[in-house]
Protein backbone atom coordinates (compact mmCIF):
# COMPACT_ATOMS: atom_id res chain seq x y z
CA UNK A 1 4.05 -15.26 19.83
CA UNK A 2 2.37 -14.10 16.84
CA UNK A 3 3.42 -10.67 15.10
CA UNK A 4 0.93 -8.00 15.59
CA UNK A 5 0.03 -5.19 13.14
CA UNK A 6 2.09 -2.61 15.32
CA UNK A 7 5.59 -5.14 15.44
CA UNK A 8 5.33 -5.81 11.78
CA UNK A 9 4.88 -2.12 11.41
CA UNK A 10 7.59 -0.75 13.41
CA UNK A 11 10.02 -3.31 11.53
CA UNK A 12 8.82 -1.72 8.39
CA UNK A 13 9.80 1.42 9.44
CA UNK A 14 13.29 0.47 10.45
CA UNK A 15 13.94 -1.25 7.37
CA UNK A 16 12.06 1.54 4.65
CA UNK A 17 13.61 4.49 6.85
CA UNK A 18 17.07 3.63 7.22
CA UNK A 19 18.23 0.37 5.23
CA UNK A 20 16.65 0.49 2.52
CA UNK A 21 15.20 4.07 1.92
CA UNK A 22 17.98 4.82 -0.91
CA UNK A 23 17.19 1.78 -2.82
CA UNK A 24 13.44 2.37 -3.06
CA UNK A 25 14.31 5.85 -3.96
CA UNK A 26 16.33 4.65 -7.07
CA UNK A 27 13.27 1.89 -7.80
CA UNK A 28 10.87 5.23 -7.83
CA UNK A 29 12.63 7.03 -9.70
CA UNK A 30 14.06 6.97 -13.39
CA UNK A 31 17.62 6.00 -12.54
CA UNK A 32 19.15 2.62 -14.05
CA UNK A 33 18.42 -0.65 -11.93
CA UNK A 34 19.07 -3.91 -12.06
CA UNK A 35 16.84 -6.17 -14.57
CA UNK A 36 14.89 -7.73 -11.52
CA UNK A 37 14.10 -4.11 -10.64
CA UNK A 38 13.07 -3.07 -13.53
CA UNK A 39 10.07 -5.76 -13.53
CA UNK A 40 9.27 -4.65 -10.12
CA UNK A 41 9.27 -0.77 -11.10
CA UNK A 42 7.01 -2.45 -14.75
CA UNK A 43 4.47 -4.10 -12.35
CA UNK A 44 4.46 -0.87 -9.80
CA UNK A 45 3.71 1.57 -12.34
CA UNK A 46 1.28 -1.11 -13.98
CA UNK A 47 -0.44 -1.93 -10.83
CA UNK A 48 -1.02 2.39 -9.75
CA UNK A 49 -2.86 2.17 -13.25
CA UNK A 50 -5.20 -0.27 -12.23
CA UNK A 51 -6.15 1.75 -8.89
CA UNK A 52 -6.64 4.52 -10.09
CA UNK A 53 -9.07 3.08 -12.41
CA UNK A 54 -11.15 2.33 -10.22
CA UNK A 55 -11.75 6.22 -8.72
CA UNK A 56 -13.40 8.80 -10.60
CA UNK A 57 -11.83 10.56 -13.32
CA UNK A 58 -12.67 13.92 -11.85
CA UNK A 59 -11.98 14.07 -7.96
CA UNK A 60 -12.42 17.44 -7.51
CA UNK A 61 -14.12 18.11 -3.79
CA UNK A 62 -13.32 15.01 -2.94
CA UNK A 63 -10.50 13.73 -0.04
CA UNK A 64 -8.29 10.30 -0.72
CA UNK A 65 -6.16 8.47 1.82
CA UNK A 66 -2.92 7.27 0.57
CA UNK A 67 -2.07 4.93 2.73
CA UNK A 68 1.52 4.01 2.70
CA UNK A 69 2.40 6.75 -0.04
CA UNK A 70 6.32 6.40 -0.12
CA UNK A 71 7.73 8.79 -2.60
CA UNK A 72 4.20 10.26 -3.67
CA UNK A 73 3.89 8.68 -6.91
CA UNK A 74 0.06 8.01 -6.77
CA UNK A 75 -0.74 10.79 -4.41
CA UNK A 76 0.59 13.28 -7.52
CA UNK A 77 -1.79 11.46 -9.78
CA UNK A 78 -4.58 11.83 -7.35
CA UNK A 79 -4.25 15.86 -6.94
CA UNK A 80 -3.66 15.49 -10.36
CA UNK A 81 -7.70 14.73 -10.91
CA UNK A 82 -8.42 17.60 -8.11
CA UNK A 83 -8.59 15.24 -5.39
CA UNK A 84 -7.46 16.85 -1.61
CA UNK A 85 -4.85 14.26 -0.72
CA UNK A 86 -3.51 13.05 2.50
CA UNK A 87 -0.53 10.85 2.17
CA UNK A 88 0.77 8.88 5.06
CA UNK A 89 3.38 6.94 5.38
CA UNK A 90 5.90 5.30 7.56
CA UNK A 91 9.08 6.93 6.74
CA UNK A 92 9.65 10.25 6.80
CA UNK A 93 13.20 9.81 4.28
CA UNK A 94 10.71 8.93 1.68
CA UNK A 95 8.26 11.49 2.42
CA UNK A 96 11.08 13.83 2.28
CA UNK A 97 11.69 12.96 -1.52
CA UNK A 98 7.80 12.90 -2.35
CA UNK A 99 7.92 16.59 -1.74
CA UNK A 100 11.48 16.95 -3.62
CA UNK A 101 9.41 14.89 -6.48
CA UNK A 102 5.85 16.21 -6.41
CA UNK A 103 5.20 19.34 -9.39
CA UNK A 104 5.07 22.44 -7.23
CA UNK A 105 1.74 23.35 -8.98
CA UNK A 106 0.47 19.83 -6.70
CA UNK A 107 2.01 20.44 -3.94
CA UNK A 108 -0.74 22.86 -2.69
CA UNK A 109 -3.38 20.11 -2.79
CA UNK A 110 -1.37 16.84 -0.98
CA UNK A 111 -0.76 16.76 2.86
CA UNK A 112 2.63 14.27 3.65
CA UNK A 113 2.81 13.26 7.12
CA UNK A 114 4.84 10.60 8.57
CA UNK A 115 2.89 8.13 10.92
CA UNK A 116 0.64 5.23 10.79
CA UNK A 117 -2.20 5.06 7.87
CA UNK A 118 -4.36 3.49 10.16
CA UNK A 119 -4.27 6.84 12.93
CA UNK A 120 -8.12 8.30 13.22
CA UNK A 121 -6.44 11.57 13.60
CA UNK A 122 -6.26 11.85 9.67
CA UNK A 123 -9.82 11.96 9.67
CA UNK A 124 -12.69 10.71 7.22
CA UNK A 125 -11.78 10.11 3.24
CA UNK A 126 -14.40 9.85 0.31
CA UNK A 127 -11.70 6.67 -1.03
CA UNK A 128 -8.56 5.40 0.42
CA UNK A 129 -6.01 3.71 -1.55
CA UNK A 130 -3.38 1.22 -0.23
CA UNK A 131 -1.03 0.08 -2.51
CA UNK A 132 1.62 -2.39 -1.37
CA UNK A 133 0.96 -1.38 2.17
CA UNK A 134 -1.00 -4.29 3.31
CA UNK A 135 1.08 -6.92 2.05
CA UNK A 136 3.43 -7.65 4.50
CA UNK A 137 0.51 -8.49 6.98
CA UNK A 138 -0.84 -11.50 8.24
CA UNK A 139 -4.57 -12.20 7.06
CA UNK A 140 -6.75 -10.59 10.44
CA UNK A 141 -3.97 -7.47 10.76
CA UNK A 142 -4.92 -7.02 7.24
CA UNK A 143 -9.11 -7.36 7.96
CA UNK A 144 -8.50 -5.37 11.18
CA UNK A 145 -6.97 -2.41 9.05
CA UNK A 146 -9.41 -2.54 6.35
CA UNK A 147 -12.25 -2.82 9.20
CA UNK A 148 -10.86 0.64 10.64
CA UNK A 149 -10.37 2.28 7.59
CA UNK A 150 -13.78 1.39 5.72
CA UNK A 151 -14.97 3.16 8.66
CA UNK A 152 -13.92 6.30 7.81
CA UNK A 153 -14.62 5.76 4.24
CA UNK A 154 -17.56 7.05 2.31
CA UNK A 155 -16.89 4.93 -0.88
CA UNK A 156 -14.70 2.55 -1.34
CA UNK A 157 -11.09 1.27 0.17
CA UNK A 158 -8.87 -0.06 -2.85
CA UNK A 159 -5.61 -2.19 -2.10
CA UNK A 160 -3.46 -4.48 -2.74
CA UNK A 161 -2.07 -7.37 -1.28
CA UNK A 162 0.30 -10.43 -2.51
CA UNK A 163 -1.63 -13.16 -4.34
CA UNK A 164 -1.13 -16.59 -3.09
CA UNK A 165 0.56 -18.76 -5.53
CA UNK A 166 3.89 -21.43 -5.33
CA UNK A 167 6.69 -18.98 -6.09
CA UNK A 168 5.48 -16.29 -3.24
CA UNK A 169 4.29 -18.94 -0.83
CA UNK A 170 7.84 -20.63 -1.47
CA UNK A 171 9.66 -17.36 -0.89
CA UNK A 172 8.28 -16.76 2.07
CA UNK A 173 8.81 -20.42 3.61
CA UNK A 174 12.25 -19.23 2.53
CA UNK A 175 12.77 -15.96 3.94
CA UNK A 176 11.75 -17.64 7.58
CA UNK A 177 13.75 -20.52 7.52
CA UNK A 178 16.91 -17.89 6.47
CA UNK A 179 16.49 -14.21 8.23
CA UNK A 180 18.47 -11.85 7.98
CA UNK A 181 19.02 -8.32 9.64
CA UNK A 182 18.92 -5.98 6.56
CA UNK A 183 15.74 -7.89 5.05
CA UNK A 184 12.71 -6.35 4.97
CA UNK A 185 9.85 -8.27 6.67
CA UNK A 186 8.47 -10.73 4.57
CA UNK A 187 5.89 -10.12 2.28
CA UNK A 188 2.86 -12.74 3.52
CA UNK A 189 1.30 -14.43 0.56
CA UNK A 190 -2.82 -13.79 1.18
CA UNK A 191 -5.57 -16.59 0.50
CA UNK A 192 -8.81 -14.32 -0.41
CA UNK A 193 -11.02 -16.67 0.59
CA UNK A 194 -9.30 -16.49 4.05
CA UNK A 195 -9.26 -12.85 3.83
CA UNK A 196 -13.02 -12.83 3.59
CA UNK A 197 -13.61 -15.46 6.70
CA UNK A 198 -11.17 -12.92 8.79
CA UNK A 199 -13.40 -9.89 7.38
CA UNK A 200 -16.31 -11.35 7.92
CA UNK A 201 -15.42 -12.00 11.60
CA UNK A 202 -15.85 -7.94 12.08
CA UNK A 203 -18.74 -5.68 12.81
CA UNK A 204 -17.56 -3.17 10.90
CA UNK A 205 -17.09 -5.90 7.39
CA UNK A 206 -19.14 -8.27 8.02
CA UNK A 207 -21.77 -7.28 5.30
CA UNK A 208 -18.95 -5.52 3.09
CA UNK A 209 -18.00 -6.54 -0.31
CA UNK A 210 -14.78 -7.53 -1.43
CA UNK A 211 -13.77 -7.77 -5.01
CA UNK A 212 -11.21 -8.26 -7.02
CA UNK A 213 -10.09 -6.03 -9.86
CA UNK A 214 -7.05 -6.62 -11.21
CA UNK A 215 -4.11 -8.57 -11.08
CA UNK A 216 -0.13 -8.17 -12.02
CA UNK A 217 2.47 -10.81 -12.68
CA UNK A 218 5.93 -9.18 -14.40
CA UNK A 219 8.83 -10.78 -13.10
CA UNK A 220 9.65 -10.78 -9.24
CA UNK A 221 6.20 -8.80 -8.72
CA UNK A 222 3.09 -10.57 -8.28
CA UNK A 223 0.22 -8.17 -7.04
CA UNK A 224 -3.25 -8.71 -6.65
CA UNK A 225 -5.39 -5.47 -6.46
CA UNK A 226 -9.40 -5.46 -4.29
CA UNK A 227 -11.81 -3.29 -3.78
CA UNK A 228 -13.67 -3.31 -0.06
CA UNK A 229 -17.32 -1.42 -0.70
């Protein structure tokens, strides 16, 4: 049977809750890491830069998902531009060291909750922004999530997911054939074109536009950021 959005999800949660939630404190943070990590922290912080360039400098009055928010990095930026925050995400550890990490004088202006980024209950956003969040989906759980949360987007939905190319599509070929317990779920290299035939399959994105803005390549990370408008 093929995984669904809410398996895939609850694995996540396992994995970035308990397993692994030290380790992607330390990658977050300023602590020493291994050199593979470091090129993954490099492309992280070089990858939040290219997101936020594509929301207004001055977000005052305005409200921004963070979908997937882990330790609050881009959610500080955000409030940083006056932008009312809400940042979801699937582990509460990590939300628990977003507020350790976020400047007091910010903290007024995010909202952390633990839960799923896709939950109407979080209400309507002026731009949502979903970094690394997407990309251990398979192509229609990813154009089902963007369908959902375009719809309670005024602007635009900015993401990320993990560009198809020979090293990713060979890791993952990989990480199937030999699973193993501690792993996170595998991160699913994405086609675009195929993303656009599964978004154009939905009501809600059928006349949407998807385009790419920017791309990352240092080391083990390969990232590939779009915009849905």
């Amino acid at each position: 049977m093929a995984d669904t959005y809410t398996e895939t999800r609850e694995r996540l949660t396992t994995y970035f809750d308990r397993t692994a939630a030290k380790t992607w404190a330390q990658l977050t943070s300023d602590a020493p890491v291994s050199k593979i990590r470091q090129t993954v922290r490099a492309g992280r912080d070089e990858m939040r830069a290219i997101l936020l360039s594509r929301l207004p400098s001055d977000l005052s009055g305005q409200r921004v998902l963070d979908a997937g928010c882990g330790v609050g990095q881009l959610s500080a930026a955000l409030a940083e531009r006056g932008a009312e925050v809400v940042g979801i995400d699937i582990s509460p550890n990590l939300l628990e060291v977003a507020r350790d990490r976020t400047p007091a004088s910010l903290l007024p202006s995010i909202r952390f909750e633990a839960g799923d980024m896709l939950d109407a209950a979080w209400g309507e956003f002026d731009y949502v922004v979903a970094m690394d969040s997407l990309i251990h989906y398979k192509p229609a759980d990813i154009a089902q999530a963007l369908a959902r949360l375009q719809a309670r987007t005024r602007n635009a939905v900015v993401f990320t997911v993990a560009p198809k190319t020979p090293m990713l599509t060979a890791m993952h070929i990989a990480g199937k054939a030999f699973p193993r317990s501690d792993r996170s779920p595998a991160i699913v290299p994405q086609s675009i074109p195929r993303l656009e035939r599964e978004l154009s399959k939905l009501d809600e994105t059928k006349t949407a536009m998807l385009t790419e803005v920017g791309r990352v390549s240092t080391g083990f990370y390969k990232s590939l950021a779009m915009e849905l408008s």
